[in-house]
N, C-alpha and C. Protein backbone atom coordinates (compact mmCIF):
# COMPACT_ATOMS: atom_id res chain seq x y z
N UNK A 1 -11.75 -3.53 3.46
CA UNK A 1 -10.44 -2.99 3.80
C UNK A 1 -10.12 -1.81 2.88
N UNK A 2 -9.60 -0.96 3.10
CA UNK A 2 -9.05 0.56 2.56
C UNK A 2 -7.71 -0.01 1.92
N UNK A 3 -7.49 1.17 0.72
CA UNK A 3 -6.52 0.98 0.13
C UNK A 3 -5.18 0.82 1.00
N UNK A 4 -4.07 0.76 0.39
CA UNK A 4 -2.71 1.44 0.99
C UNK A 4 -2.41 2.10 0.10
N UNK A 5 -2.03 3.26 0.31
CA UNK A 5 -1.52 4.24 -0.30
C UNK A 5 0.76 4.38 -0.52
N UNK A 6 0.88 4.41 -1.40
CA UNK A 6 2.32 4.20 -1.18
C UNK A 6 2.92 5.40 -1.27
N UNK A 7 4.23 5.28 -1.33
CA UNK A 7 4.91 6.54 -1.67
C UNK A 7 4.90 7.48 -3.04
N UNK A 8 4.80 6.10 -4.08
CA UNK A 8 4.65 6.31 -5.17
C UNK A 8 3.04 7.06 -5.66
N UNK A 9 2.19 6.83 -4.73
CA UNK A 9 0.99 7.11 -4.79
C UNK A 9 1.41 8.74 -4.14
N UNK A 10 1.65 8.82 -3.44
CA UNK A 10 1.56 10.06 -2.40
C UNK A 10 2.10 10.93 -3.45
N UNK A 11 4.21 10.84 -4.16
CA UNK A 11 4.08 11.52 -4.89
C UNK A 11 3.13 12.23 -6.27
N UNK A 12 2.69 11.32 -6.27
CA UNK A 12 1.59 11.18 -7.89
C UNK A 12 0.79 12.56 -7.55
N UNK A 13 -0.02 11.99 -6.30
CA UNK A 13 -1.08 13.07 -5.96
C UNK A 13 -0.41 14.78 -5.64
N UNK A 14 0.53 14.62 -5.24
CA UNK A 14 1.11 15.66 -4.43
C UNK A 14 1.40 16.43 -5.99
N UNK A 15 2.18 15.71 -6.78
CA UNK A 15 2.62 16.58 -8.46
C UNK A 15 1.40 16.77 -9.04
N UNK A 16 0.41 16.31 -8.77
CA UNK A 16 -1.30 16.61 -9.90
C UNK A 16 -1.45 18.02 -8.71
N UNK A 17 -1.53 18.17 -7.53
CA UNK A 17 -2.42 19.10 -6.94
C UNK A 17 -1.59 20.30 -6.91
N UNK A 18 0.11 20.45 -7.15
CA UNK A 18 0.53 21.53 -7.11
C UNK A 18 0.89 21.98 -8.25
N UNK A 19 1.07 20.81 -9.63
CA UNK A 19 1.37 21.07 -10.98
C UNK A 19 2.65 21.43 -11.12
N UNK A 20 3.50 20.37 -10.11
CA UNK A 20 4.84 19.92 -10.14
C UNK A 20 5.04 19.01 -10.91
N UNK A 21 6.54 19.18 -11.48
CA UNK A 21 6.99 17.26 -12.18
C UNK A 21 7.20 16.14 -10.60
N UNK A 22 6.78 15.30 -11.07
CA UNK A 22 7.11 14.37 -10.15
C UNK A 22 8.43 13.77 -9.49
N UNK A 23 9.37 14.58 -10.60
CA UNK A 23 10.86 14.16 -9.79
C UNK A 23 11.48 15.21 -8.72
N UNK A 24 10.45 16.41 -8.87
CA UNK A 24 10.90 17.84 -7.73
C UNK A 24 9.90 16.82 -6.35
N UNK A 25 9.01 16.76 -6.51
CA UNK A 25 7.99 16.12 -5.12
C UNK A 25 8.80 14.99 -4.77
N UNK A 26 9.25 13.97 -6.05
CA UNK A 26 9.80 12.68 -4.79
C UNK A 26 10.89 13.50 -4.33
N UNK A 27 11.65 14.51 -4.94
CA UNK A 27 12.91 14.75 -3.96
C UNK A 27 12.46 15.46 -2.88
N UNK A 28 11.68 16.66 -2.93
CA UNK A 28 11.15 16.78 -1.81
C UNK A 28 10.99 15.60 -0.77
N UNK A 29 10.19 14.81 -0.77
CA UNK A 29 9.55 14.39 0.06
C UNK A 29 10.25 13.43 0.52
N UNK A 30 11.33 12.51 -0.14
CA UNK A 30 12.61 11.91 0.18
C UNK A 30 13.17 12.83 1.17
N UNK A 31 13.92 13.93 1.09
CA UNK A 31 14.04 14.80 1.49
C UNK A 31 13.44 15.24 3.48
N UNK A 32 11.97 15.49 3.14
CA UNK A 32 11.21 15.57 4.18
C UNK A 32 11.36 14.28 5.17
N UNK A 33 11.10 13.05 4.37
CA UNK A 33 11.78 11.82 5.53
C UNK A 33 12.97 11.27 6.10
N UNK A 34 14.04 11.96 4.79
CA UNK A 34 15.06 11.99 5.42
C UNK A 34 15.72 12.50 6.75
N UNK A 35 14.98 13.70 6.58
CA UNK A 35 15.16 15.34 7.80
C UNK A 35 14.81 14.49 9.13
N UNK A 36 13.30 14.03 8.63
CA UNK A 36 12.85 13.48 10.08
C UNK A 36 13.27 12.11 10.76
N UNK A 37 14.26 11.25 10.04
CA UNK A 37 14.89 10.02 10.34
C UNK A 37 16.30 10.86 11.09
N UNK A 38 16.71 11.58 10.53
CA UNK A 38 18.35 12.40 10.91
C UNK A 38 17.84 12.68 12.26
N UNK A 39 16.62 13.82 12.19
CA UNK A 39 16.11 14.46 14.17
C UNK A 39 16.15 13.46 14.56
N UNK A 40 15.09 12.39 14.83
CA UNK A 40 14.73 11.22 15.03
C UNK A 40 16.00 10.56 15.63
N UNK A 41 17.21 10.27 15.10
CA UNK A 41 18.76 9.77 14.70
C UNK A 41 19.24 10.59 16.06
N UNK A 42 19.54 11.69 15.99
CA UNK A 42 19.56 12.77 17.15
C UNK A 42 19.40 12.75 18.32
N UNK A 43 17.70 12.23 18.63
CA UNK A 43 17.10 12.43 19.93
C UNK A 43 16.44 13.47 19.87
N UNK A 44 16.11 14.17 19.06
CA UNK A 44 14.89 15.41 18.90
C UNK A 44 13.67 14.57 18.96
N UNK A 45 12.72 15.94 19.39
CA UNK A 45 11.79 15.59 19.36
C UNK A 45 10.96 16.71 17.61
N UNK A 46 9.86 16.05 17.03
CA UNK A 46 9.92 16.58 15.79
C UNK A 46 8.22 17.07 16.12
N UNK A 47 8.04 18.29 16.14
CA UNK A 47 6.57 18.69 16.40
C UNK A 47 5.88 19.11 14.77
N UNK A 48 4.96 19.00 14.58
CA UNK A 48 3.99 19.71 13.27
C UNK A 48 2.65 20.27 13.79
N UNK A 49 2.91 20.85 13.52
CA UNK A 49 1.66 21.47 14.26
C UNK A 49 0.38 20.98 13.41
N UNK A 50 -0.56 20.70 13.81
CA UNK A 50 -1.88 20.54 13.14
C UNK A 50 -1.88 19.10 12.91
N UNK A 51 -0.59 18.34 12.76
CA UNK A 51 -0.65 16.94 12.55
C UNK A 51 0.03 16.34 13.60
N UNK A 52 0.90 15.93 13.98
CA UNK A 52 1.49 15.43 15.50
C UNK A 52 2.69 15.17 15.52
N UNK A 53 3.22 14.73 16.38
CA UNK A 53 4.56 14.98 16.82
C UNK A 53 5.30 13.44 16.92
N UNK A 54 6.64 13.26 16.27
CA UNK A 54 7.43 12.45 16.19
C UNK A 54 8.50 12.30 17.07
N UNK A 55 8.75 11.32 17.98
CA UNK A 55 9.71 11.39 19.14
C UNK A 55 10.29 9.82 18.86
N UNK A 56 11.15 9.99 20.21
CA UNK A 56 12.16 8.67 20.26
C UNK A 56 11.88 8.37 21.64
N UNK A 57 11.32 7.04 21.74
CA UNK A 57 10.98 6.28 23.16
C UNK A 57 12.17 5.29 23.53
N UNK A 58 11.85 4.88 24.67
CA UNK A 58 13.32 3.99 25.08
C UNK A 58 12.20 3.14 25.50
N UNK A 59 12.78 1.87 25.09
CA UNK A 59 12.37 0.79 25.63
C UNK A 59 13.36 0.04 27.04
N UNK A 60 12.34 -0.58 28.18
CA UNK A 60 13.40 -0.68 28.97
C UNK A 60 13.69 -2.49 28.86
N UNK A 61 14.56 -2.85 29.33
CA UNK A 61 14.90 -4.46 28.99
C UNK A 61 14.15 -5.09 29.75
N UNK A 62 13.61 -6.25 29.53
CA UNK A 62 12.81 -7.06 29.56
C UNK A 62 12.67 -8.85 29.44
N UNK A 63 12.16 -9.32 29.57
CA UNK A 63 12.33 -10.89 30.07
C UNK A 63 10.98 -11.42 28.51
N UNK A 64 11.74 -12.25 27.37
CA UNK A 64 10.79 -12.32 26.92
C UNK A 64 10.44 -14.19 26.87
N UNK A 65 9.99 -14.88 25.73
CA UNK A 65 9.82 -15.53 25.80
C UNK A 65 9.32 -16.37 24.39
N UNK A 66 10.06 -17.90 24.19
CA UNK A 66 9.80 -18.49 22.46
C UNK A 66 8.57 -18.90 22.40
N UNK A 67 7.54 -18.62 22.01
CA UNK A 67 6.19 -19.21 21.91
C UNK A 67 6.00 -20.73 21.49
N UNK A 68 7.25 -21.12 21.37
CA UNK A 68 7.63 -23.15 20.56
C UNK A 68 8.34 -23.23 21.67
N UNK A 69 8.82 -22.32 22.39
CA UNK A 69 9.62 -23.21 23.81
C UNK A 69 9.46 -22.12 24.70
N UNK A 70 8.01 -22.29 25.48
CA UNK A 70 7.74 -21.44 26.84
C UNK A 70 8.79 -21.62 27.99
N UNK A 71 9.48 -22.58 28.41
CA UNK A 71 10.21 -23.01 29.19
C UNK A 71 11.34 -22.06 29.32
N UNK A 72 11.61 -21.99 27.94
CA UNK A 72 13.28 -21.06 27.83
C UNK A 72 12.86 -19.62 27.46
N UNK A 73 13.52 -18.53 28.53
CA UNK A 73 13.21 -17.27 28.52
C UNK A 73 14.57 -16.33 28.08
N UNK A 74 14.70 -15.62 27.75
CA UNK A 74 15.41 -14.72 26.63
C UNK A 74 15.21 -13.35 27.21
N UNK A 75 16.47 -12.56 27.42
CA UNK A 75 16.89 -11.49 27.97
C UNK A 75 16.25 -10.91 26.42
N UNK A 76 15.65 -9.53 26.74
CA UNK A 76 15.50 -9.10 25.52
C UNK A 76 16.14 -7.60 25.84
N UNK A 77 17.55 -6.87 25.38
CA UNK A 77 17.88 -5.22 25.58
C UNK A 77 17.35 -4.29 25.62
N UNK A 78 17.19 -3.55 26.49
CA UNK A 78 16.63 -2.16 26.12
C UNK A 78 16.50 -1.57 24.33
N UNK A 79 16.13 -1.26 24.03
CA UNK A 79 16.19 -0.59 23.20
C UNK A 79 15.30 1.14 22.25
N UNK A 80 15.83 1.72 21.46
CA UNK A 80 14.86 2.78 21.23
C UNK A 80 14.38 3.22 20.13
N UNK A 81 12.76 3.52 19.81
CA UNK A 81 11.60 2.97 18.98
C UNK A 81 10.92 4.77 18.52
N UNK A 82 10.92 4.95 17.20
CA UNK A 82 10.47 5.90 16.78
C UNK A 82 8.91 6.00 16.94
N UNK A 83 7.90 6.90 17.50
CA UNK A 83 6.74 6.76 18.36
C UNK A 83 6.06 8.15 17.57
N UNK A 84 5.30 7.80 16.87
CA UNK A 84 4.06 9.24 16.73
C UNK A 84 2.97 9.51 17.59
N UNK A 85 2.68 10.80 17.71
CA UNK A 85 1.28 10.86 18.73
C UNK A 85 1.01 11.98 17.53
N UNK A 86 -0.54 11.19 16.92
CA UNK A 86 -1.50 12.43 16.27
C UNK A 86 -2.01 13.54 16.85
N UNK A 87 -1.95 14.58 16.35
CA UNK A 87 -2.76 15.41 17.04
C UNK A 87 -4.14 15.41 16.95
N UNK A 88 -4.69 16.29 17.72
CA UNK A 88 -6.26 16.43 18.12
C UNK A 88 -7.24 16.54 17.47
N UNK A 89 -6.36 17.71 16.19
CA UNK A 89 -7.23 17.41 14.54
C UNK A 89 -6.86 16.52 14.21
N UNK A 90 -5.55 15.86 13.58
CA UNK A 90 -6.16 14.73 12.98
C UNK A 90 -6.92 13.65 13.15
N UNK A 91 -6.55 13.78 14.73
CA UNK A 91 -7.77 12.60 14.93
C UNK A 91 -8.98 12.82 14.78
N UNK A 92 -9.59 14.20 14.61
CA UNK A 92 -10.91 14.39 14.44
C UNK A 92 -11.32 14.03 13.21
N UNK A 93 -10.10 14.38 11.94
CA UNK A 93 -10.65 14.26 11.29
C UNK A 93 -10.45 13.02 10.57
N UNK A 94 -9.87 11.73 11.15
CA UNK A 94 -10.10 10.83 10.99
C UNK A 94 -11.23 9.98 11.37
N UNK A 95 -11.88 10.75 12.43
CA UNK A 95 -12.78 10.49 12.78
C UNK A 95 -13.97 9.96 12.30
N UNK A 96 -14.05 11.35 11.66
CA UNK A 96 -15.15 11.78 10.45
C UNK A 96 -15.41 10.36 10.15
């Protein structure tokens, strides 16, 4: 299994490769997820080019069901789900 990489990790690397302090990158990058939770919040759609695009899907309502009580079925609401699609490079180069 591959590491997980955290946030705390991400800043680390991000302040060694640009020879930032680490409290300008976490705000940045706090920052950067913030931006994209607010669009996101909105109904934008959030494009990057070279890496992929962040949207808001609607889920439509649905009939679900308790796996300890198959019998009894449960209205489950519509609801709406933050959705990435990678792009074409990254997937290539995840590939790799």
């Amino acid at each position: 299994m591959k590491n997980t990489i955290t946030k705390e990790n991400l800043i680390t690397r991000v302040s060694e490769k640009t020879n930032q302090p680490k409290d300008v990158v976490r705000a940045v990058i706090q920052q950067t997820f913030d931006s994209i939770c607010e669009y996101l919040e909105e109904g934008n759609r959030l494009e990057l080019r070279r890496f992929g695009v962040f949207s808001v899907k609607e889920r439509r309502p649905r009939v679900g069901r308790n796996p300890n009580s198959p019998q009894k079925a449960i209205q489950i609401p519509a609801s709406k789900v933050a959705v990435f699609k990678a792009s074409i490079i990254l997937k290539k180069q995840v590939k790799k």
